[in-house]
Protein backbone atom coordinates (compact mmCIF):
# COMPACT_ATOMS: atom_id res chain seq x y z
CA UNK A 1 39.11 30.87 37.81
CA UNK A 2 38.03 27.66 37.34
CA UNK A 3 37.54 25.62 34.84
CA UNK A 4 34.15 25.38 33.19
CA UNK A 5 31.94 22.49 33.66
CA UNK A 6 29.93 20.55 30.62
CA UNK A 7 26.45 22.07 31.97
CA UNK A 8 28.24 25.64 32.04
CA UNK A 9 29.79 25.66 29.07
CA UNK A 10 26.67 24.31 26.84
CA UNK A 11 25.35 28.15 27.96
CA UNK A 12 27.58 29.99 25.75
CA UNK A 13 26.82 29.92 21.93
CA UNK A 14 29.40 31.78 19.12
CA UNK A 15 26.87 34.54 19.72
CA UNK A 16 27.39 35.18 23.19
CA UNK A 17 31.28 35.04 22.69
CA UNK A 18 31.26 37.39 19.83
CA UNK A 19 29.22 39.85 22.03
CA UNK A 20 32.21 40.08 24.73
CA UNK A 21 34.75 40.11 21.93
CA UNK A 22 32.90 43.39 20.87
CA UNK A 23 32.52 44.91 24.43
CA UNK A 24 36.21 44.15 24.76
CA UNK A 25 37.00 46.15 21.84
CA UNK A 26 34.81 49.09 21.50
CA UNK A 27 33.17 49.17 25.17
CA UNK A 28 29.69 50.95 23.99
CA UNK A 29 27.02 48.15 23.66
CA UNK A 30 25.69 50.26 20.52
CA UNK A 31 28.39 49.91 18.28
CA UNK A 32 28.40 46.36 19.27
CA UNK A 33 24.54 45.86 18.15
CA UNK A 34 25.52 48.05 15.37
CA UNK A 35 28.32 45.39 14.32
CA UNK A 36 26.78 42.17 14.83
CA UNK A 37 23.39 43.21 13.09
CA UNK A 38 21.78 42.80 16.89
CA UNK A 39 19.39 45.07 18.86
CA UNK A 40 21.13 46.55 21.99
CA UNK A 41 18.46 44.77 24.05
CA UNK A 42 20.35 41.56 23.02
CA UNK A 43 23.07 42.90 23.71
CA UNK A 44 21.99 43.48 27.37
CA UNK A 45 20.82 40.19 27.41
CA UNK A 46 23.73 38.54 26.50
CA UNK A 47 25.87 40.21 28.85
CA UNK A 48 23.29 39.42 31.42
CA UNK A 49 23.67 35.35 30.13
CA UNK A 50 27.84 36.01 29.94
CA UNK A 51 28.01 37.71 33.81
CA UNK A 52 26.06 34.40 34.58
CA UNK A 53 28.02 32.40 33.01
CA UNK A 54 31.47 33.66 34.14
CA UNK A 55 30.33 34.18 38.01
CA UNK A 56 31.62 38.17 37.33
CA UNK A 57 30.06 41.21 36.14
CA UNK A 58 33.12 41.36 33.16
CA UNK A 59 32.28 44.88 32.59
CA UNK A 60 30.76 48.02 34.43
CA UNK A 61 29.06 50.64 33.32
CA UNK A 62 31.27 54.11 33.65
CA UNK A 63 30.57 57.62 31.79
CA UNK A 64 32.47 56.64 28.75
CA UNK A 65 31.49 53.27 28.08
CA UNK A 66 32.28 49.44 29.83
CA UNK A 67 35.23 49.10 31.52
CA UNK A 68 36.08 45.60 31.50
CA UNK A 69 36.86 43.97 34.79
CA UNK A 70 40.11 41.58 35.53
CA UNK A 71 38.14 38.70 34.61
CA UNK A 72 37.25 39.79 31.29
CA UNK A 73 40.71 40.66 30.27
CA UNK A 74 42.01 37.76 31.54
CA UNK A 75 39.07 36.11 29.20
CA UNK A 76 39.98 38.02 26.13
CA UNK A 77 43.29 35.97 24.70
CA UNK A 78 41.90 32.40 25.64
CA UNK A 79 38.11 33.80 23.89
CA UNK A 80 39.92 35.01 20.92
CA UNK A 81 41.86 32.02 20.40
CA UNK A 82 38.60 30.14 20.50
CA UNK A 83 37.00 31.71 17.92
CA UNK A 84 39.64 32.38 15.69
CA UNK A 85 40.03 28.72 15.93
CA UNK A 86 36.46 27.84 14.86
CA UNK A 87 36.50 30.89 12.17
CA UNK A 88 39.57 28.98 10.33
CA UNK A 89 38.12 25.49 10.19
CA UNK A 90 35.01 26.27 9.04
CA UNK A 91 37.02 28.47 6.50
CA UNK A 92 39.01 25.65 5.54
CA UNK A 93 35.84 23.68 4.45
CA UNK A 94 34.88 26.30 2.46
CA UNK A 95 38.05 27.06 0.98
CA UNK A 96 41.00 24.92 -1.14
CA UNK A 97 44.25 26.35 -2.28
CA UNK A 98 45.61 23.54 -4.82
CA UNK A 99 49.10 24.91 -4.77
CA UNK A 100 49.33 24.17 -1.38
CA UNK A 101 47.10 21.30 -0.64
CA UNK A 102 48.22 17.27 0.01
CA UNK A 103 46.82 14.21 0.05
CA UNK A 104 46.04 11.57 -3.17
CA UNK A 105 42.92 11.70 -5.08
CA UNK A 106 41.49 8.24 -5.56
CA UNK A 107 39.40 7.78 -8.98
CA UNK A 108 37.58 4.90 -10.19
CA UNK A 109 38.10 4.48 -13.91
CA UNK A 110 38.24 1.65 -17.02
CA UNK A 111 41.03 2.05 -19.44
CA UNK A 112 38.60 4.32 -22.06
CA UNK A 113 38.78 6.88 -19.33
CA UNK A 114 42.36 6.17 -18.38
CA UNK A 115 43.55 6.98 -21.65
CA UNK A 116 41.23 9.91 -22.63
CA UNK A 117 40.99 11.55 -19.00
CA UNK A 118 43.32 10.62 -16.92
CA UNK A 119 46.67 12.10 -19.17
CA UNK A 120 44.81 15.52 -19.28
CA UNK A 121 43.96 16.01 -15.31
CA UNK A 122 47.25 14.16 -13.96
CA UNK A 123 49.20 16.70 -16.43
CA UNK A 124 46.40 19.26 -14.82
CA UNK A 125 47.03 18.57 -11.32
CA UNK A 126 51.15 18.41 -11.24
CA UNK A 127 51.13 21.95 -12.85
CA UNK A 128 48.34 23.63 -10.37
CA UNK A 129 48.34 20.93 -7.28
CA UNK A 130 52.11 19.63 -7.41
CA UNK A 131 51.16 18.37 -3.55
CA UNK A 132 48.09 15.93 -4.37
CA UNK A 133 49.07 12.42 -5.67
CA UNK A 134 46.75 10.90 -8.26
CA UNK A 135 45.75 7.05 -8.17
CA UNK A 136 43.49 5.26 -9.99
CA UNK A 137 41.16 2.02 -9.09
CA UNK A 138 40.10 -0.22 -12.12
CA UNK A 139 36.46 -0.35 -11.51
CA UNK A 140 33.54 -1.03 -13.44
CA UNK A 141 30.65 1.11 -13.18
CA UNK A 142 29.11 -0.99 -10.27
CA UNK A 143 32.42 -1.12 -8.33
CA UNK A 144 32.98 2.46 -9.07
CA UNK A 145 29.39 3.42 -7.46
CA UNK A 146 30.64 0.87 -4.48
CA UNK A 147 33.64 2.80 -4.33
CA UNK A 148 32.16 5.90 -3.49
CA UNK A 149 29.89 4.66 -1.06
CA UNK A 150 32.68 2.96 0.38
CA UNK A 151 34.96 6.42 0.58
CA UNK A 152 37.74 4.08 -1.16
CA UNK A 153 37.20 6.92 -4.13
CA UNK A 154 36.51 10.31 -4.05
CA UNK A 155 35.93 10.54 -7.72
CA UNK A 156 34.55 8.18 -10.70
CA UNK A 157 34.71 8.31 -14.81
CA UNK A 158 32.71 6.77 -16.98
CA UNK A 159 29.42 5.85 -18.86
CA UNK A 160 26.88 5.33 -15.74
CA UNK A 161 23.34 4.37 -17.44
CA UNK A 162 21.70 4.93 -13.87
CA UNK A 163 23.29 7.67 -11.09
CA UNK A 164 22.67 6.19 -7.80
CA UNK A 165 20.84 8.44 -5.15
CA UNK A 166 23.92 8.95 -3.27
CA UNK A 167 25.38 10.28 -6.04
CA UNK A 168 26.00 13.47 -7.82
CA UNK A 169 27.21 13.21 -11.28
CA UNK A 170 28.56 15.98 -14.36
CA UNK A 171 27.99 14.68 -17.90
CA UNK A 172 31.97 15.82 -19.72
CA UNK A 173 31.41 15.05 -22.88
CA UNK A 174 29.14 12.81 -25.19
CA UNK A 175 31.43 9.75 -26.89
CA UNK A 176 30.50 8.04 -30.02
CA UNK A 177 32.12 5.48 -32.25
CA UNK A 178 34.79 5.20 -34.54
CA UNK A 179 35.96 1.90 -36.32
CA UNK A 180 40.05 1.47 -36.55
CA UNK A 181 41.92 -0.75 -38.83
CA UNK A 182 45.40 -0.60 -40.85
CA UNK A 183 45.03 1.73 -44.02
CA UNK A 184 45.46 -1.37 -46.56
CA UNK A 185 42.63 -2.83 -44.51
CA UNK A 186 40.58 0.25 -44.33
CA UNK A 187 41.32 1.40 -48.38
CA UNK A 188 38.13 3.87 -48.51
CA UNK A 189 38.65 5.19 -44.95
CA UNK A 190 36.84 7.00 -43.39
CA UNK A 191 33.92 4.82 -44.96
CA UNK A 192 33.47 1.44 -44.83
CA UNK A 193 29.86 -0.11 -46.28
CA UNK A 194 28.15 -3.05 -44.04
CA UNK A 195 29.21 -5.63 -45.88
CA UNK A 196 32.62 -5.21 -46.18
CA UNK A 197 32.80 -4.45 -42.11
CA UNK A 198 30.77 -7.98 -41.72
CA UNK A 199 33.35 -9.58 -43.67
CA UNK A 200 36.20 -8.60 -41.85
CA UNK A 201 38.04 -10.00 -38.67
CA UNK A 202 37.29 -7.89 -35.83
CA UNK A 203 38.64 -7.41 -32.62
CA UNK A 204 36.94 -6.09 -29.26
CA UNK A 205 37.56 -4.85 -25.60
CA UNK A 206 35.91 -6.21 -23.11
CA UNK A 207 36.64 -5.63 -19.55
CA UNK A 208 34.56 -8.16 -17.80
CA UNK A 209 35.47 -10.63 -20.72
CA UNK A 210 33.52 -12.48 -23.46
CA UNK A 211 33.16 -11.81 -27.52
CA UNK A 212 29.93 -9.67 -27.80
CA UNK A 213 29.23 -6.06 -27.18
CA UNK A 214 27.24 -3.17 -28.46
CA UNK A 215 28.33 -3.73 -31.78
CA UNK A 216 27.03 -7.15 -32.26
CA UNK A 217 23.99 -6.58 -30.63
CA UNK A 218 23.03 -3.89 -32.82
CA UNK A 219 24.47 -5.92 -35.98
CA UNK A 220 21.67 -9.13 -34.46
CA UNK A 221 19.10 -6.18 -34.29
CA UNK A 222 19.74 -5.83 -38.41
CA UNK A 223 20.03 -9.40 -38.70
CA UNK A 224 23.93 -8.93 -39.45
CA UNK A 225 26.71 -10.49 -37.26
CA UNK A 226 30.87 -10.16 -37.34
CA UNK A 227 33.63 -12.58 -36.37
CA UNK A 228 35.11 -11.65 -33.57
CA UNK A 229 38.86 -12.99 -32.95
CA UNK A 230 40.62 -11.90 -30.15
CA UNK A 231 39.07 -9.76 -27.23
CA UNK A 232 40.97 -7.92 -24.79
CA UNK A 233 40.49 -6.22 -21.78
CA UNK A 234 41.63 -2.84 -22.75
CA UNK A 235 41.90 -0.31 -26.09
CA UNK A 236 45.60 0.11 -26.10
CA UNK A 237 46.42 -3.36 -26.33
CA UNK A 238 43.45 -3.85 -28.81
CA UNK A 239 45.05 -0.96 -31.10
CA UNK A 240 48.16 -2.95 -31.04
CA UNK A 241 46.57 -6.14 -32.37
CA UNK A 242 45.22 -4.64 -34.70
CA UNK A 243 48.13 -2.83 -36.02
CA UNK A 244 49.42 -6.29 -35.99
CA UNK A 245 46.94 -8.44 -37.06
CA UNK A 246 44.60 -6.60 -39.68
CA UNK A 247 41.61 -7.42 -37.47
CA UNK A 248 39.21 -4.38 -37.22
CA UNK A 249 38.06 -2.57 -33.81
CA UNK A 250 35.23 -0.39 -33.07
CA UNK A 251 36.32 1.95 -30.19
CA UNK A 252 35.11 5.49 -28.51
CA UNK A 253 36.01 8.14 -30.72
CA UNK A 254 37.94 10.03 -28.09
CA UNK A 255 40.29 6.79 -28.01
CA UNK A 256 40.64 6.53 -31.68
CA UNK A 257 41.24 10.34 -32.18
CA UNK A 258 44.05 10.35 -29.71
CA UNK A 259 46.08 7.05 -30.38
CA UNK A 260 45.18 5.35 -33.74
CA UNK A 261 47.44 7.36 -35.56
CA UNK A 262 50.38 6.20 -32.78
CA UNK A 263 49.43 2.67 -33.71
CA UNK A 264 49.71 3.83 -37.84
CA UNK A 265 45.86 3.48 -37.88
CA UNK A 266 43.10 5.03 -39.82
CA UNK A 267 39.56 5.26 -39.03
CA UNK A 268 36.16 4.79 -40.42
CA UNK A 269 32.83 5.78 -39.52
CA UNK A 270 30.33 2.63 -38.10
CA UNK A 271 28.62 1.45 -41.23
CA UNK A 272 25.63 0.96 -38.59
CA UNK A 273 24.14 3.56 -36.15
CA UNK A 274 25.65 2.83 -32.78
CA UNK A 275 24.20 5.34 -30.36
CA UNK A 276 26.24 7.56 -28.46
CA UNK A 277 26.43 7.61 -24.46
CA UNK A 278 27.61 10.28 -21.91
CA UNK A 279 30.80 10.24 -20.36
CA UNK A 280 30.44 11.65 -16.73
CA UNK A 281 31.90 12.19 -13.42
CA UNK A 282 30.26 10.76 -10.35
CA UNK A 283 30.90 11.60 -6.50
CA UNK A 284 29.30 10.98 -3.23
CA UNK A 285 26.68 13.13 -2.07
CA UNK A 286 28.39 13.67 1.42
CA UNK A 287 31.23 15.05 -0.69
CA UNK A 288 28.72 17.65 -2.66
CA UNK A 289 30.13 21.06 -0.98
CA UNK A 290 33.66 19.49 -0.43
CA UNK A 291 36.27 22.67 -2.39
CA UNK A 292 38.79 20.01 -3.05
CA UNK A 293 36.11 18.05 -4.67
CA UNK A 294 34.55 20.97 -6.03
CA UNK A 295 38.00 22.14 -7.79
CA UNK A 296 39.17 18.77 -9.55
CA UNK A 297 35.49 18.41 -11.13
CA UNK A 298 36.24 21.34 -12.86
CA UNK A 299 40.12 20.17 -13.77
CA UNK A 300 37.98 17.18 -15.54
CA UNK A 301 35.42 19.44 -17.39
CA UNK A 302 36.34 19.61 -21.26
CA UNK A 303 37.35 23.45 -21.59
């Protein structure tokens, strides 16, 4: 037999080839309506559609049932192949097995994120996903949004005031502040009244650079200020300063909790209201029913 031309082959449909599949197997058109959830008029019609098809009447009517013909078996392996074929790859998009699955997860995150987050789901994905490799882009929130469009990240962390439309995004956790300083610095810890926080040295991250931030802004909005001394790019190597220096900083909680005690820190509470933000996890829309993508936005959710 030939092979099929473009013209014949847009004739079949996954319908029509799941019909033969069942005449091949059972040979009553019944039980093949019965298993497909068809009438055995479609049936009929199908097979009418198929013997057109095919250029052969592929099965003939005899007292117990359809006999297939020599074209039809011949047509069995090659049509089972086929649709076992399609059957696994659109169960492979619906389906993710971590212990077995490869590749590197890209995610866009600043160093708050990298230092809360990133320990927790790297340690998460070498137990349950020893395959996947984890890497991280430095990216603001902007270039993190760009990122995704871009496919250059399948995943990003951190405070997003606006999600973009082609976004989807998970709030993990709600962050708030904490102010950390050496404990001969910070001698009432964990209080600290205005004045003595306005009269102190003070240091601050600041990614994109510069000397002001949320802090000051809400210290103007009290008419207040602070002297800032030293900013830096990131909260590790701020922590470190200020172990060294006696300067104080005013960092996410989740930062403070985990490494100011590393650094021989206390903290304080803000002697100002500083409102809290979300922390949340953004991806591409295009990636909304991916299962890989599915699974490690649950390896990022706080149990």
């Amino acid at each position: 037999m030939s092979d099929l031309s473009d013209s014949e082959l847009r004739r079949l449909d996954l319908t029509l080839l799941l019909v033969f599949l069942g005449l091949i197997r059972y040979r009553k058109a019944a039980t093949v309506a019965l298993e497909l959830g068809l009438t055995q008029s479609a049936i009929s019609q199908a097979l009418r559609r198929l013997r057109d098809v095919f250029g052969d009447e592929l099965f003939l009517r005899r007292p117990h049932g359809m006999e297939p013909t020599a074209t039809a078996l011949a047509l069995e392996a090659p049509v089972a192949d086929a649709v076992n074929a399609l059957r696994g790859a659109l169960g492979a998009t619906r389906s993710f097995d971590p212990a077995t699955a490869t590749g590197v997860v890209r995610v866009a995150a600043l160093h708050a994120e990298q230092a809360v987050l990133i320990p927790f789901f790297f340690a998460r994905l070498r137990l349950l996903a020893p395959g996947l490799t984890l890497s991280i882009l430095p990216t603001g929130r902007q270039d993190a949004v760009q990122a995704l469009k871009d496919d250059r990240a399948d995943l990003a962390l951190g405070f997003f005031r606006d999600i973009p439309e082609i976004c989807s995004g998970q709030v993990l956790f709600t962050e708030s502040y904490l102010v950390a300083g050496r404990p001969d610095i910070l001698t009432k810890a964990p209080n600290i009244g205005l004045d003595a926080y306005c009269a102190a040295d003070h240091l601050l991250t600041a990614p994109g650079g510069g000397n002001k931030g949320v802090v000051d802004n809400h210290l103007t909005k009290i008419g207040r200020e602070r002297r800032v001394l030293l900013s830096l790019p990131a909260f590790l190597p701020a922590l470190a300063a200020t172990a060294e220096s006696g300067a104080l900083l005013t960092l996410p909680s989740r930062v403070a909790h985990q490494f100011a005690a590393q650094f021989g820190l206390v903290t304080a509470w803000p002697p100002l209201e500083l409102p809290s933000f979300p922390v949340s996890v953004l991806w591409h829309r295009r990636n909304e029913t991916d299962p890989m993508t599915r699974w490690l936005r649950t390896q990022l959710a706080p149990s």
